[in-house]
C-alpha atoms as a PDB file:
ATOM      1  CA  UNK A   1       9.367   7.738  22.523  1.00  0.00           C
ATOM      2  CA  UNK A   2       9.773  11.484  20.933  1.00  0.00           C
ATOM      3  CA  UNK A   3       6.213  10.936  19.542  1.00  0.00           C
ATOM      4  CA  UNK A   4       4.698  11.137  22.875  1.00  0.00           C
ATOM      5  CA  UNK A   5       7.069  13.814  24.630  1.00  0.00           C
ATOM      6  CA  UNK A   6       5.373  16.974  25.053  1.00  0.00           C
ATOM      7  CA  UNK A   7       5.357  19.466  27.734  1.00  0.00           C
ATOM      8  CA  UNK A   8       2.783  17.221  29.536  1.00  0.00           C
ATOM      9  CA  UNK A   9       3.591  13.641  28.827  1.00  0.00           C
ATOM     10  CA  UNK A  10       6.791  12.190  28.311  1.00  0.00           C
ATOM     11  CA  UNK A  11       7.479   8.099  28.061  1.00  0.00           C
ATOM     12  CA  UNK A  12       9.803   5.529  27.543  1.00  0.00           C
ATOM     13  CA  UNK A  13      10.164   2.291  25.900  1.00  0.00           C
ATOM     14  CA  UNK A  14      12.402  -0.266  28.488  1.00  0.00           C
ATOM     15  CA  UNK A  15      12.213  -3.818  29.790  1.00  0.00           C
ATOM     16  CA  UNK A  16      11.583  -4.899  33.406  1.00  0.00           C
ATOM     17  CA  UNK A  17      12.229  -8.489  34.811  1.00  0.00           C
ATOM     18  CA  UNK A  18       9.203 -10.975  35.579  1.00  0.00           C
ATOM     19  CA  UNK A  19       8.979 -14.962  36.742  1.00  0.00           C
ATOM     20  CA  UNK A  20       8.375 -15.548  33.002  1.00  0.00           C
ATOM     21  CA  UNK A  21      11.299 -13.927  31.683  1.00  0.00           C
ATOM     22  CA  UNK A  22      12.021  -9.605  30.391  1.00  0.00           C
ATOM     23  CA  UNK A  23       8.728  -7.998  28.662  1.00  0.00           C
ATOM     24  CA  UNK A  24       8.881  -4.631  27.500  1.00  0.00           C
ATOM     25  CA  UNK A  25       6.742  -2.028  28.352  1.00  0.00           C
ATOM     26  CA  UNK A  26       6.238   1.506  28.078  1.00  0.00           C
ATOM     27  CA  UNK A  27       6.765   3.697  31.334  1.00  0.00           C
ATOM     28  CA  UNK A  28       5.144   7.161  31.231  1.00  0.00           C
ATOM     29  CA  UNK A  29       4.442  10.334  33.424  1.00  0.00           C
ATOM     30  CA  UNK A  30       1.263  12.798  32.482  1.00  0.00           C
ATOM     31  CA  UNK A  31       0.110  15.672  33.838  1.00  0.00           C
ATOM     32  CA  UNK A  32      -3.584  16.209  33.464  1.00  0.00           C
ATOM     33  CA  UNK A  33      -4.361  19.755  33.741  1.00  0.00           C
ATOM     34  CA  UNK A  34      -6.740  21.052  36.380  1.00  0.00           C
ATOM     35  CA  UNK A  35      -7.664  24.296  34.524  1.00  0.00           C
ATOM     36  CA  UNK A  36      -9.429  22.010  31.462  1.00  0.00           C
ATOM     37  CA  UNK A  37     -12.936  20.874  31.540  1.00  0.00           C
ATOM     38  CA  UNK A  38     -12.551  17.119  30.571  1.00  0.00           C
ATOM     39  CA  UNK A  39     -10.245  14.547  31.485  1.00  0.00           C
ATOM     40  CA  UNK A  40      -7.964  12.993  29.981  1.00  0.00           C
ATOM     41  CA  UNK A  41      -5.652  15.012  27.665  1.00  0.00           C
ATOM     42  CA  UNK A  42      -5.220  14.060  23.961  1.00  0.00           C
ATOM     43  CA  UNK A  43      -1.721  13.013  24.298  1.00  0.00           C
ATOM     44  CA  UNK A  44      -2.334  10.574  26.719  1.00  0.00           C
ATOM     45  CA  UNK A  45      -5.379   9.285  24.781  1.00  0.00           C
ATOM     46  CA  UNK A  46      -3.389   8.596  21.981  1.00  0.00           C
ATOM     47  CA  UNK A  47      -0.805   6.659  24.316  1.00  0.00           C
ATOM     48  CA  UNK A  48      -2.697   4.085  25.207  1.00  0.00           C
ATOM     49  CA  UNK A  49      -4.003   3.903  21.884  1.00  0.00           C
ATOM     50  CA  UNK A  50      -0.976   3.267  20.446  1.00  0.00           C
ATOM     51  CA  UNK A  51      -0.314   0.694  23.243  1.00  0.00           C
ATOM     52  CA  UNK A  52      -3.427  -1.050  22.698  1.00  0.00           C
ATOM     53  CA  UNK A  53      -2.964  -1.151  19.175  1.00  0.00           C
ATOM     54  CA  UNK A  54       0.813  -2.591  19.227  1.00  0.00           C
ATOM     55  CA  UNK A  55      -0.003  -5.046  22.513  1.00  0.00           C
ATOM     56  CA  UNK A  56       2.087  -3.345  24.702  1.00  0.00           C
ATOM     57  CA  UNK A  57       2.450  -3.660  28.368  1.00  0.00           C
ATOM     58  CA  UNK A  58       2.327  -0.008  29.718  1.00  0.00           C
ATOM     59  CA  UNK A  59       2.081   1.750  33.506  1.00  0.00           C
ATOM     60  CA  UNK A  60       1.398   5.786  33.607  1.00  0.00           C
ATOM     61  CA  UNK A  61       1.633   7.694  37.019  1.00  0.00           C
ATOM     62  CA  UNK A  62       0.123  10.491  36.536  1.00  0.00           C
ATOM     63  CA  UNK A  63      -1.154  14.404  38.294  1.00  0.00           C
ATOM     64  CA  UNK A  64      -4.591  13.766  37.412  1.00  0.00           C
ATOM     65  CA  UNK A  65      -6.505  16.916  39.110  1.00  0.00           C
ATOM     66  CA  UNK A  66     -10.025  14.551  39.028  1.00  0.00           C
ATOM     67  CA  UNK A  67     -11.742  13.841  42.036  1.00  0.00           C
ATOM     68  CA  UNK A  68     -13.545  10.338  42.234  1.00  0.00           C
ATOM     69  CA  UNK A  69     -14.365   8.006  45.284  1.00  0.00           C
ATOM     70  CA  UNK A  70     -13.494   5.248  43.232  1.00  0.00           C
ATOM     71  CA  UNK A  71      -9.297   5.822  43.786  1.00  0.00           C
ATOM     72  CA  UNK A  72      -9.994   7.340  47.214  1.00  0.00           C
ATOM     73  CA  UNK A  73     -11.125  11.191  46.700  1.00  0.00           C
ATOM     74  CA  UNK A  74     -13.198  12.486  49.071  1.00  0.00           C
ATOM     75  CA  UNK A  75     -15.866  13.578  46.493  1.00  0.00           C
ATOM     76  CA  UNK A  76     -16.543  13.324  43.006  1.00  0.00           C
ATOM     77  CA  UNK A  77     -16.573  16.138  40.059  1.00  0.00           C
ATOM     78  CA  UNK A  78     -16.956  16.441  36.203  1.00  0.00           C
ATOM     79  CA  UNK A  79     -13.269  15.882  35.908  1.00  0.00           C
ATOM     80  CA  UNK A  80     -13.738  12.425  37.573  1.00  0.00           C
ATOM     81  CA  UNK A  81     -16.187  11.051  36.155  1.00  0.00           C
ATOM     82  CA  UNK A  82     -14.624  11.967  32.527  1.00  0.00           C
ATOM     83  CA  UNK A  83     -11.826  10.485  33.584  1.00  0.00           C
ATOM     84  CA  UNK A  84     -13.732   7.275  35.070  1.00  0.00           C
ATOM     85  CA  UNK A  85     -15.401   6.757  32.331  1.00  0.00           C
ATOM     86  CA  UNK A  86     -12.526   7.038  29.868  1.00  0.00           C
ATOM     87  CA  UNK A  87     -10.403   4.706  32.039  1.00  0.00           C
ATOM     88  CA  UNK A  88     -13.619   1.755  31.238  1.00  0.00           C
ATOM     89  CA  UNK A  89     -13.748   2.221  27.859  1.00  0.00           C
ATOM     90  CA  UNK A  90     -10.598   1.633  27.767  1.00  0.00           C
ATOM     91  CA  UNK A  91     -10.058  -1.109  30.430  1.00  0.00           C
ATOM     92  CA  UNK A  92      -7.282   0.455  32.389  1.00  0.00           C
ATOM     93  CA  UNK A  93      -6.984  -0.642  35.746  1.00  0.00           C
ATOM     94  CA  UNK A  94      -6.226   1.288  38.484  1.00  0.00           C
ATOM     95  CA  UNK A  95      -3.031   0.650  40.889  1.00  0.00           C
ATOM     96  CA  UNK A  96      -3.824   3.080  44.146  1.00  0.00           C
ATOM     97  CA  UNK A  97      -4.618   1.342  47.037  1.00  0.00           C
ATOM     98  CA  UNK A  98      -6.543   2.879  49.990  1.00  0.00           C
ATOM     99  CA  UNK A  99      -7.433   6.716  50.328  1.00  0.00           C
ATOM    100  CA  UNK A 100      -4.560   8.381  51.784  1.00  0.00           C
ATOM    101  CA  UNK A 101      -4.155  11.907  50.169  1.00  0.00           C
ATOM    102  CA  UNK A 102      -1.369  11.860  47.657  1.00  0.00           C
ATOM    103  CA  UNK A 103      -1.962  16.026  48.027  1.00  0.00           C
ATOM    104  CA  UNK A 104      -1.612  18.411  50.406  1.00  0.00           C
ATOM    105  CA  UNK A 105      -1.335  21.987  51.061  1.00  0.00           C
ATOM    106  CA  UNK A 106      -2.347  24.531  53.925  1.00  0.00           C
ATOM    107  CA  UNK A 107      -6.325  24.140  53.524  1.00  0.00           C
ATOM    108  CA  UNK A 108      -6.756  21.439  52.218  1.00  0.00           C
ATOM    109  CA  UNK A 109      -5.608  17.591  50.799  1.00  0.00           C
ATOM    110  CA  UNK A 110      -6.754  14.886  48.566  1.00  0.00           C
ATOM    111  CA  UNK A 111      -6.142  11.896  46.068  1.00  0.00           C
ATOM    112  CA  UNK A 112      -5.235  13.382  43.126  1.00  0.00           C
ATOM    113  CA  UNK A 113      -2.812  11.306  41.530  1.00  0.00           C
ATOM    114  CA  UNK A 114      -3.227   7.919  39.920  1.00  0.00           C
ATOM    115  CA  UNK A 115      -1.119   5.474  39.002  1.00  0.00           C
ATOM    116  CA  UNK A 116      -2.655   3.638  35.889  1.00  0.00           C
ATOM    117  CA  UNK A 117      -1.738   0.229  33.686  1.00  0.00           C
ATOM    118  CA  UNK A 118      -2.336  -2.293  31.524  1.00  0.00           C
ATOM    119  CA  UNK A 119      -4.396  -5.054  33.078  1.00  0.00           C
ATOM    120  CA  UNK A 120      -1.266  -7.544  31.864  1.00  0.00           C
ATOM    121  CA  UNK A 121       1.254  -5.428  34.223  1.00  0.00           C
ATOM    122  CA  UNK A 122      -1.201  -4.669  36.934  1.00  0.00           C
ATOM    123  CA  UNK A 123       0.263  -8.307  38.590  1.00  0.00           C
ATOM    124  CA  UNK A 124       3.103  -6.980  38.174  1.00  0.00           C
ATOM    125  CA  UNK A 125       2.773  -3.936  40.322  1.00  0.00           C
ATOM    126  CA  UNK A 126       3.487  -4.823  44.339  1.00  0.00           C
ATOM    127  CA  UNK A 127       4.198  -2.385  47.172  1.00  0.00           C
ATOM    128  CA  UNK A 128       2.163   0.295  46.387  1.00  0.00           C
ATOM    129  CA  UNK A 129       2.071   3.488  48.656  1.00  0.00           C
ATOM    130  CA  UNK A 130       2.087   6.879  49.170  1.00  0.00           C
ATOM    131  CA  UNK A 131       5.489   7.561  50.745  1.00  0.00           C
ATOM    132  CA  UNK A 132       6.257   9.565  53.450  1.00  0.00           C
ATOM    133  CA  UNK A 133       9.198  10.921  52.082  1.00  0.00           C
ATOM    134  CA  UNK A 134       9.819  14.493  51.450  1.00  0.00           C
ATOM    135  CA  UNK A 135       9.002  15.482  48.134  1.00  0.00           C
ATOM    136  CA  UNK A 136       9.646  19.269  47.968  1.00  0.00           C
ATOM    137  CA  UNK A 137       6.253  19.946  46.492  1.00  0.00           C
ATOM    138  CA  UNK A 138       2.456  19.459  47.631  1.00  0.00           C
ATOM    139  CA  UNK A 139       2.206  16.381  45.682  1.00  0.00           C
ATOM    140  CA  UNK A 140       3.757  13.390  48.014  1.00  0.00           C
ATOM    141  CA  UNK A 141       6.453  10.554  46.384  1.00  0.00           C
ATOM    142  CA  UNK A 142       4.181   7.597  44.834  1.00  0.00           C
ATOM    143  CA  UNK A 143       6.696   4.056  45.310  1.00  0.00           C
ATOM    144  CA  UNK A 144       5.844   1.382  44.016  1.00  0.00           C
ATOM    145  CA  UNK A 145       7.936  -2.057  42.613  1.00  0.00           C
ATOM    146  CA  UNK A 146       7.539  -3.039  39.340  1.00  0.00           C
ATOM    147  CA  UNK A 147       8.992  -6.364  38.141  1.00  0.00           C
ATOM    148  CA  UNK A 148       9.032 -10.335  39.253  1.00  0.00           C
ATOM    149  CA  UNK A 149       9.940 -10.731  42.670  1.00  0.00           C
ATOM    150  CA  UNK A 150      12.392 -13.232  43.995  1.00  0.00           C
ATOM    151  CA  UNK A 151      10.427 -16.547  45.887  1.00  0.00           C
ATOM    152  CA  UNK A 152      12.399 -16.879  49.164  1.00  0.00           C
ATOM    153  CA  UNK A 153      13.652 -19.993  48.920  1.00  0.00           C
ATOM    154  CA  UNK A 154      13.969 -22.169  52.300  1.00  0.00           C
ATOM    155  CA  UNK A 155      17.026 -24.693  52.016  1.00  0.00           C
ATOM    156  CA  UNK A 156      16.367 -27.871  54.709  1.00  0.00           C
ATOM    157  CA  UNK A 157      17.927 -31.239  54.849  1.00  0.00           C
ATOM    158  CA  UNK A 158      15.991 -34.141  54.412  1.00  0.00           C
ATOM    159  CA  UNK A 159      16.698 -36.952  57.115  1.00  0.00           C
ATOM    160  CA  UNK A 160      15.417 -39.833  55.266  1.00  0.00           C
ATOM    161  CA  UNK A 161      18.833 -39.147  52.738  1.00  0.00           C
ATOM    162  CA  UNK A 162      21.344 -39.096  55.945  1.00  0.00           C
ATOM    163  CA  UNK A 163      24.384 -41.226  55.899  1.00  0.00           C
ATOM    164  CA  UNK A 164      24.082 -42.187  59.521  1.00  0.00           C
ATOM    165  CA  UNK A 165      27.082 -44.474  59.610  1.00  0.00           C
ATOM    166  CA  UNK A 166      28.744 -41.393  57.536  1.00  0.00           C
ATOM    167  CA  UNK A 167      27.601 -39.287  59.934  1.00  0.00           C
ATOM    168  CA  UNK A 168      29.301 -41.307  62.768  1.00  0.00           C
ATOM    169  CA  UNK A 169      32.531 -41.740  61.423  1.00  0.00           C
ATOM    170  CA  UNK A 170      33.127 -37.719  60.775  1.00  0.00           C
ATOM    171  CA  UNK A 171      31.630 -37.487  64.178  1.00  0.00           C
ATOM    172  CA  UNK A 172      34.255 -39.415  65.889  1.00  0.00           C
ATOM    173  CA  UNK A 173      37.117 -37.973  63.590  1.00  0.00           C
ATOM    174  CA  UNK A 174      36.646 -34.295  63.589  1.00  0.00           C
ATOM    175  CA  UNK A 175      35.042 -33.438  66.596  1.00  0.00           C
ATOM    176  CA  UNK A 176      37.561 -31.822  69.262  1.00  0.00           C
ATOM    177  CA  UNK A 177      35.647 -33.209  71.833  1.00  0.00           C
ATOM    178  CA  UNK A 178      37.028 -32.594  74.856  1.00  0.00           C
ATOM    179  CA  UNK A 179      36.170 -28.909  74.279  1.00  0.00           C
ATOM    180  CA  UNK A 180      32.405 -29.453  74.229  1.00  0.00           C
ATOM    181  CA  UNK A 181      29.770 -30.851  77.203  1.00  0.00           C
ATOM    182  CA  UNK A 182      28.199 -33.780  76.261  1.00  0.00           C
ATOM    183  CA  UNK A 183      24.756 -33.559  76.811  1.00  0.00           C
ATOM    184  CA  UNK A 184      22.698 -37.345  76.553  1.00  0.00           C
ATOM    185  CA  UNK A 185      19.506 -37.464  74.626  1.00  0.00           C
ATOM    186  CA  UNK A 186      17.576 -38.290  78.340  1.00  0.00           C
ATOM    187  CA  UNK A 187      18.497 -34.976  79.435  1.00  0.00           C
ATOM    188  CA  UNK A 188      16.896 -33.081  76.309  1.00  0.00           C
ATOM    189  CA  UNK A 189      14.007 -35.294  76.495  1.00  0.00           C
ATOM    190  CA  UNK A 190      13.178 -34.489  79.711  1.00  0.00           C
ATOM    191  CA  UNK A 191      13.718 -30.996  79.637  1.00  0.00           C
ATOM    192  CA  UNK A 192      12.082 -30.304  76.073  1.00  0.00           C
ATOM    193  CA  UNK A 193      14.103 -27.080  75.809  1.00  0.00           C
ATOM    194  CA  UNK A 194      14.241 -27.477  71.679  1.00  0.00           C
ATOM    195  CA  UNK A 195      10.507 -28.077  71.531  1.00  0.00           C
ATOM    196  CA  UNK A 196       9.757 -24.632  72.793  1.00  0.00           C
ATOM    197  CA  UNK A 197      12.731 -23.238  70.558  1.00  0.00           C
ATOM    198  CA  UNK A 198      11.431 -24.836  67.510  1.00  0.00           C
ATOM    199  CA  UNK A 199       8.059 -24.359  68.054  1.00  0.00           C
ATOM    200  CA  UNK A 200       8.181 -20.447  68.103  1.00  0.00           C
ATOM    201  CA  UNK A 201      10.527 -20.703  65.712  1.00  0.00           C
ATOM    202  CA  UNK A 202       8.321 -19.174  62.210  1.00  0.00           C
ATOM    203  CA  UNK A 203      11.757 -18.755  60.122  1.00  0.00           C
ATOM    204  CA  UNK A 204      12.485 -22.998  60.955  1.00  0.00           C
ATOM    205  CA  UNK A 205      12.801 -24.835  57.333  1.00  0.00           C
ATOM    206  CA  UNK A 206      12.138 -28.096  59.607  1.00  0.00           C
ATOM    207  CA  UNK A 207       8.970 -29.507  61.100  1.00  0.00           C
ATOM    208  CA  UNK A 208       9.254 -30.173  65.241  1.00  0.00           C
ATOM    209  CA  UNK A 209       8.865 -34.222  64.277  1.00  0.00           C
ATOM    210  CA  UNK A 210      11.422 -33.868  62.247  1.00  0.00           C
ATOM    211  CA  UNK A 211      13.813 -31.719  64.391  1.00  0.00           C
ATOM    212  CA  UNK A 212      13.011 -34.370  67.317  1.00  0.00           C
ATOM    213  CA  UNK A 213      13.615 -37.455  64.696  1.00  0.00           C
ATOM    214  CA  UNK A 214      17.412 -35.823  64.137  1.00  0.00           C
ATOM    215  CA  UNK A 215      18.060 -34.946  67.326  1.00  0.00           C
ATOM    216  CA  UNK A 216      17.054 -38.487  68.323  1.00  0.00           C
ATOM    217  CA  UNK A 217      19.914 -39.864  65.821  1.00  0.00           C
ATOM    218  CA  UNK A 218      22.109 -37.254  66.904  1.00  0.00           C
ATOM    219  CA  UNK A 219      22.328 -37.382  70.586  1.00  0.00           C
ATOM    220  CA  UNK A 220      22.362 -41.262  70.378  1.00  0.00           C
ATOM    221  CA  UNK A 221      25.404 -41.433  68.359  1.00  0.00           C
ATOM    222  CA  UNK A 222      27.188 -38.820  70.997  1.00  0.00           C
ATOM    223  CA  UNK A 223      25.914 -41.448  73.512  1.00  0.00           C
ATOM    224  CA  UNK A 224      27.339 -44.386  71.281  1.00  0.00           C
ATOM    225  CA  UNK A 225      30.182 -43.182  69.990  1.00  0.00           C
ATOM    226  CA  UNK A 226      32.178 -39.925  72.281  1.00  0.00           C
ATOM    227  CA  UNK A 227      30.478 -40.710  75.459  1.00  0.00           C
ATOM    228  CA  UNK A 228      32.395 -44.036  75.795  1.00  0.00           C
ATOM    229  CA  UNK A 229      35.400 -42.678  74.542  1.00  0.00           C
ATOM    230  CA  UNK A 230      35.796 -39.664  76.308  1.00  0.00           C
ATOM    231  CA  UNK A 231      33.315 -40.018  79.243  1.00  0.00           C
ATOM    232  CA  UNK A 232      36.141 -42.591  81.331  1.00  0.00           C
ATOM    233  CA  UNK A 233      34.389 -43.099  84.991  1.00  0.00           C
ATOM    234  CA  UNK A 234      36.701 -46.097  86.155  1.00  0.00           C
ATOM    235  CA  UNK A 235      34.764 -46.828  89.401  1.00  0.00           C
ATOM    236  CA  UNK A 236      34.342 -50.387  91.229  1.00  0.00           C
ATOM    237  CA  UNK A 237      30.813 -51.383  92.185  1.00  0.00           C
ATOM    238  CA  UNK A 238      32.068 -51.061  95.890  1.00  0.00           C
ATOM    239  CA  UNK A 239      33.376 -47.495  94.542  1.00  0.00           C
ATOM    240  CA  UNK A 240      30.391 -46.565  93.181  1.00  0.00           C
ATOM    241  CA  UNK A 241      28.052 -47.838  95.980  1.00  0.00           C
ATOM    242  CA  UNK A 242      30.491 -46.133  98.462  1.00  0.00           C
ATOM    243  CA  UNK A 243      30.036 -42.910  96.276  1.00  0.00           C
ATOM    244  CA  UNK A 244      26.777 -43.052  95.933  1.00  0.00           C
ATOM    245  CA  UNK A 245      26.111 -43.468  99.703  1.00  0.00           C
ATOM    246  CA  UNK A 246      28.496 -40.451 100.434  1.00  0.00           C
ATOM    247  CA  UNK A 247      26.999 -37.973  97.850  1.00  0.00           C
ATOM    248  CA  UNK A 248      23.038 -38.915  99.499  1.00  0.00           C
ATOM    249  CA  UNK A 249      24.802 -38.335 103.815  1.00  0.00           C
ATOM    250  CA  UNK A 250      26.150 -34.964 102.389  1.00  0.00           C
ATOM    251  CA  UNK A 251      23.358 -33.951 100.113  1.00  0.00           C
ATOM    252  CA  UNK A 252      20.561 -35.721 100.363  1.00  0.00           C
ATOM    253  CA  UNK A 253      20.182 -36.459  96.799  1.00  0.00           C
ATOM    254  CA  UNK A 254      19.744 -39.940  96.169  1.00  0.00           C
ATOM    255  CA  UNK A 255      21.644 -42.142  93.166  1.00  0.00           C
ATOM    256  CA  UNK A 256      24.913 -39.872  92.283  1.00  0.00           C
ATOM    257  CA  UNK A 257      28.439 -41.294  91.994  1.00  0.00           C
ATOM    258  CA  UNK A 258      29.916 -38.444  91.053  1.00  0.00           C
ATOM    259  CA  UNK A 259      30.009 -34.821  89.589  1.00  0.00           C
ATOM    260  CA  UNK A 260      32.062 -32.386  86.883  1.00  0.00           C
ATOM    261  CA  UNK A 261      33.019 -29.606  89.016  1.00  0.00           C
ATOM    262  CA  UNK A 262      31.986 -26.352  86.872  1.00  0.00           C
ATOM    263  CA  UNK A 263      35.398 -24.441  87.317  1.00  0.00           C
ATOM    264  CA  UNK A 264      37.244 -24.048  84.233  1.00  0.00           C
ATOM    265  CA  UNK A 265      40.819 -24.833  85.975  1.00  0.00           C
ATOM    266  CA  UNK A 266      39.806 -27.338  87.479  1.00  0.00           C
ATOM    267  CA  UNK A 267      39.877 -30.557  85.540  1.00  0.00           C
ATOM    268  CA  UNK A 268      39.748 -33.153  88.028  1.00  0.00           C
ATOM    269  CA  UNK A 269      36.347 -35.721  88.394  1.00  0.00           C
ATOM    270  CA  UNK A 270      35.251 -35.793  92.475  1.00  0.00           C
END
């Protein structure tokens, strides 16, 4: 936009994404300067005149050199309140956020720069801050994201849609499962080890009923379908009883017929 490039003020004409689509609007940087009684220049003036004129969307950052309390100064002068009241007649809105100087130099520092909009773009504007960045000057780096930003989208399964018998049959025909300790559902139940995982769990797409509900289905189709299978304990009941009284002379722990032993090599059932 040549019209409004000077040595002060230059701006551009570009489009930015949002939820509803691309909108143009006009991106600008002013410099307001300090040495001049009133605030703001004519340049810029006639910038958001011509904005408000054409309905455009617009955003200016700009070196104001106005003190006001009302974007975080520590006083207020004649520059400020020129500026103030220029920014109501005109119903710009204001995008700073909190009073951390945007100025500094070895006596002293300040809000001095604003970053200024359209009140259809202020929405728009997210993540506003004075960066701590190195800027090479006394005026600090101003960030800020313009644009629609992206919902996070949390992807879940529903159990009320599960194929259980589905579910069954893949269970039974891919599985390697003689690779993988069967755990039964009474064993989770009682030691609630996923309730405290789930629970803490913020970033879970799934409520704890529902976790519990497929973990329910789950475990008893392990218990249906592998643990029959693959779980083979071929004892007699005189086996078992004669087991059962070794394991409680030897131990002292009471209803046990027998154990996995935990080394790897070792593959045999006592």
């Amino acid at each position: 936009m040549l019209m409004f490039t000077t040595t002060d003020l230059v701006a551009i004409w570009t489009k930015v994404p949002t939820d509803k689509g691309e909108h143009e609007v006009i991106i600008a940087s002013a410099y307001l300067p300090g040495d001049e009684e009133t605030a703001p220049t004519r340049e810029l003036v006639a910038l958001v005149n011509y904005c408000k004129e054409n309905h455009l969307r617009w955003i200016i950052g700009c070196d104001a050199n106005a003190h006001h309390t009302i974007w975080g100064s520590t006083n207020i002068n004649a520059r400020g309140e020129c500026l103030l009241e220029f920014l109501l007649r005109y119903n710009v809105s204001i995008v700073n956020r909190g009073n951390e100087p945007t100025f500094r130099n070895a006596i002293r520092e300040e809000v001095l720069d604003l970053t200024l909009c359209s009140p259809n773009v202020l929405s728009e504007v997210s993540n506003w801050h004075v960066s701590g960045e190195a800027s090479m000057s006394d005026h600090s780096l101003i960030r800020f994201d313009l644009g629609a930003t992206l919902p996070h989208i949390t992807i879940y399964r529903n159990p009320r849609n599960i194929n259980w018998n589905v579910f069954h049959f893949n269970l039974e025909q891919s599985a390697n499962y003689s690779k993988h300790h069967l755990v039964l559902k009474s064993e989770l139940e009682m030691e609630g080890a996923y309730q405290h995982l789930i629970g803490q769990d913020h970033r879970a797409g799934l409520a704890q009923q529902t976790v519990s509900s497929c973990l329910w289905e789950v475990c008893s189709a392990i218990e249906k379908v592998l643990c029959p299978k693959h779980n083979v304990f071929s004892l007699s009941s005189e086996e078992k009883q004669d087991a059962n009284r070794s394991f409680y002379e030897t131990c002292g722990i009471p209803g046990v017929v027998g154990a996995v032993d935990a080394h790897p090599n070792d593959k045999a059932i006592n």
